[in-house]
C-alpha atoms as a PDB file:
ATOM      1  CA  UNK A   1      -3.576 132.362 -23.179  1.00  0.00           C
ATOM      2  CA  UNK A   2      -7.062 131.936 -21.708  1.00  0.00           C
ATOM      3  CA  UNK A   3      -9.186 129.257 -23.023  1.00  0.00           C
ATOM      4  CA  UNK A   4     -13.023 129.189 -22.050  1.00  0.00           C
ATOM      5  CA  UNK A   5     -14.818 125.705 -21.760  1.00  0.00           C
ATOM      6  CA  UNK A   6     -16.459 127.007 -24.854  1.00  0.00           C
ATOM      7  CA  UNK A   7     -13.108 127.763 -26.810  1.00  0.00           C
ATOM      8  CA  UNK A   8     -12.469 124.044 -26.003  1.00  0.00           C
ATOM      9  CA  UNK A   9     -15.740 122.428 -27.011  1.00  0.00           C
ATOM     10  CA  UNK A  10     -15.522 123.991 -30.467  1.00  0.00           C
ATOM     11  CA  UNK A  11     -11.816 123.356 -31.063  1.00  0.00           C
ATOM     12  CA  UNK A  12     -12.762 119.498 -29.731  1.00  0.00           C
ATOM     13  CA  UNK A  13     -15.585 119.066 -32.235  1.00  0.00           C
ATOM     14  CA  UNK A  14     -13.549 120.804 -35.091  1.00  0.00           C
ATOM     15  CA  UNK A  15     -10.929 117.773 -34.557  1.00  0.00           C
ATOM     16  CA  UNK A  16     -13.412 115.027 -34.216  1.00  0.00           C
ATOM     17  CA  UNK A  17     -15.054 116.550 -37.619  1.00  0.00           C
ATOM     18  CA  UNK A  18     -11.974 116.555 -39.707  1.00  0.00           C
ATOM     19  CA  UNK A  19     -11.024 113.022 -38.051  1.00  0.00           C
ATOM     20  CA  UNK A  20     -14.270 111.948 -39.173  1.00  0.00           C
ATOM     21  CA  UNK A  21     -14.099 113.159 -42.769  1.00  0.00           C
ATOM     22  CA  UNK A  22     -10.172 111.798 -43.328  1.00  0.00           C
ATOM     23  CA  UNK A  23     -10.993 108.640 -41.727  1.00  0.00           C
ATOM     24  CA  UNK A  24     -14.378 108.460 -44.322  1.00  0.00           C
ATOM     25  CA  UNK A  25     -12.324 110.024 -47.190  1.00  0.00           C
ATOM     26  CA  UNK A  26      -9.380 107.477 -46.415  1.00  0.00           C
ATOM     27  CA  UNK A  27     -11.958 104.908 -46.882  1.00  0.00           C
ATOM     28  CA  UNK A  28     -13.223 106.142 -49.805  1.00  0.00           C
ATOM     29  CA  UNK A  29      -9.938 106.017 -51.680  1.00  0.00           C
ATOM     30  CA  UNK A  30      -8.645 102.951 -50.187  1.00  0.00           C
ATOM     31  CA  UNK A  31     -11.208 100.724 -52.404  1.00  0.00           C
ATOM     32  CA  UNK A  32      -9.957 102.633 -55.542  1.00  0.00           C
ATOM     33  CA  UNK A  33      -9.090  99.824 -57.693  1.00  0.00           C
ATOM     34  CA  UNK A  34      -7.345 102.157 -59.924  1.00  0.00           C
ATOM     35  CA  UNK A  35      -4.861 103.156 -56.763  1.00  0.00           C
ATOM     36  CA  UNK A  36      -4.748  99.787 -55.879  1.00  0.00           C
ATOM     37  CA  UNK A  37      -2.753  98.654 -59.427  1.00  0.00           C
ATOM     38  CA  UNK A  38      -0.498 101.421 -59.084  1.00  0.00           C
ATOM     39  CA  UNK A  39       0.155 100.587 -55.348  1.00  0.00           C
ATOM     40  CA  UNK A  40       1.256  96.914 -57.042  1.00  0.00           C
ATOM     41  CA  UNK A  41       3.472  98.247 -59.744  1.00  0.00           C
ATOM     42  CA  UNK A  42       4.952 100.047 -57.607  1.00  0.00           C
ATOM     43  CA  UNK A  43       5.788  97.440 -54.435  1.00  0.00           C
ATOM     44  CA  UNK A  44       9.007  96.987 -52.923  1.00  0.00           C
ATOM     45  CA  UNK A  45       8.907  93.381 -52.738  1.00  0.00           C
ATOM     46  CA  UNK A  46      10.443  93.440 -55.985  1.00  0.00           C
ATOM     47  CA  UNK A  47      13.231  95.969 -55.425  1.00  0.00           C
ATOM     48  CA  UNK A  48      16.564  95.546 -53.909  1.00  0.00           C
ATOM     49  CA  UNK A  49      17.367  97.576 -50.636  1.00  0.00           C
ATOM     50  CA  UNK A  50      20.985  98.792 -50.741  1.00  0.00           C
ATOM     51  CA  UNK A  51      22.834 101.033 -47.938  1.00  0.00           C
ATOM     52  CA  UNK A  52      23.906 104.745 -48.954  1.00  0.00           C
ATOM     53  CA  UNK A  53      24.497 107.924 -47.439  1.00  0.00           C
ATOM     54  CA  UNK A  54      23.419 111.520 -48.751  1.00  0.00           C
ATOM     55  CA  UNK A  55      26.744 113.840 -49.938  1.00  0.00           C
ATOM     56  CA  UNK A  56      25.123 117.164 -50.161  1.00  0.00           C
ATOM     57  CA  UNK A  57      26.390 118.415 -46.521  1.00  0.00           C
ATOM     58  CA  UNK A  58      28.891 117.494 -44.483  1.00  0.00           C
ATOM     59  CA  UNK A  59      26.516 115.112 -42.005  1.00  0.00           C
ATOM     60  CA  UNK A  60      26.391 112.346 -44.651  1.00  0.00           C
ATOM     61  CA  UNK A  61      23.112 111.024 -43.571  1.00  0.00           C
ATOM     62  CA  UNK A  62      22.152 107.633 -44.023  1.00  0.00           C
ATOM     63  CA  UNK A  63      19.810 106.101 -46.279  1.00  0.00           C
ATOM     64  CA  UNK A  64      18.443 103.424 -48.228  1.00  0.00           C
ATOM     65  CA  UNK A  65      18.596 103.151 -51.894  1.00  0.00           C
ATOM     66  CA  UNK A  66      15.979 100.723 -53.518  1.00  0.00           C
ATOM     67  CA  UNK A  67      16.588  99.774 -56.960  1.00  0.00           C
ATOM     68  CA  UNK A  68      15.145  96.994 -60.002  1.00  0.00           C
ATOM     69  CA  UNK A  69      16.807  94.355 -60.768  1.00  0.00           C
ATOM     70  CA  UNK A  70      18.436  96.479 -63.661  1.00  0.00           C
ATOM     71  CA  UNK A  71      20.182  98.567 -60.965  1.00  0.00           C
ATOM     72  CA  UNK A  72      18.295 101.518 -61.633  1.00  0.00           C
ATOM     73  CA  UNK A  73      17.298 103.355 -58.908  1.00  0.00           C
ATOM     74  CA  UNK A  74      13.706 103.347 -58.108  1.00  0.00           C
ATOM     75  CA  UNK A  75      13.437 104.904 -54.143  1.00  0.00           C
ATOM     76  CA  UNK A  76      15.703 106.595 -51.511  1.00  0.00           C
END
């Protein structure tokens, strides 16, 4: 695969765009004060981190399990 010092310029400024416009849009949403009460209903300072391992195939992967302090499983 040839690439032309043209090719590269474009592909270059296509990246720096879309870096641009997550990094403004990431911004954007990040102040979101409705995002921000979910984010603290929904912190794991107040959940319970547990060892486990996944049964579906025969690798058993590990994992961790968070749950409330009802034992109810809130994470893997």
């Amino acid at each position: 695969m040839v690439t032309s010092r043209r090719k590269f310029i474009k592909i270059s400024a296509l990246g720096l765009g879309g870096l641009a416009a997550t990094s403004t849009a990431y911004k954007l949403f990040a102040t979101n004060p409705i995002l921000q009460a979910s984010n603290k209903n929904n912190s794991s300072d107040k959940f319970i981190r547990s060892a486990t391992y996944c049964e579906v195939c025969f690798w058993k992967c590990a994992a961790w399990t968070y749950t409330d302090t009802n034992g109810n499983i809130k994470k893997l």
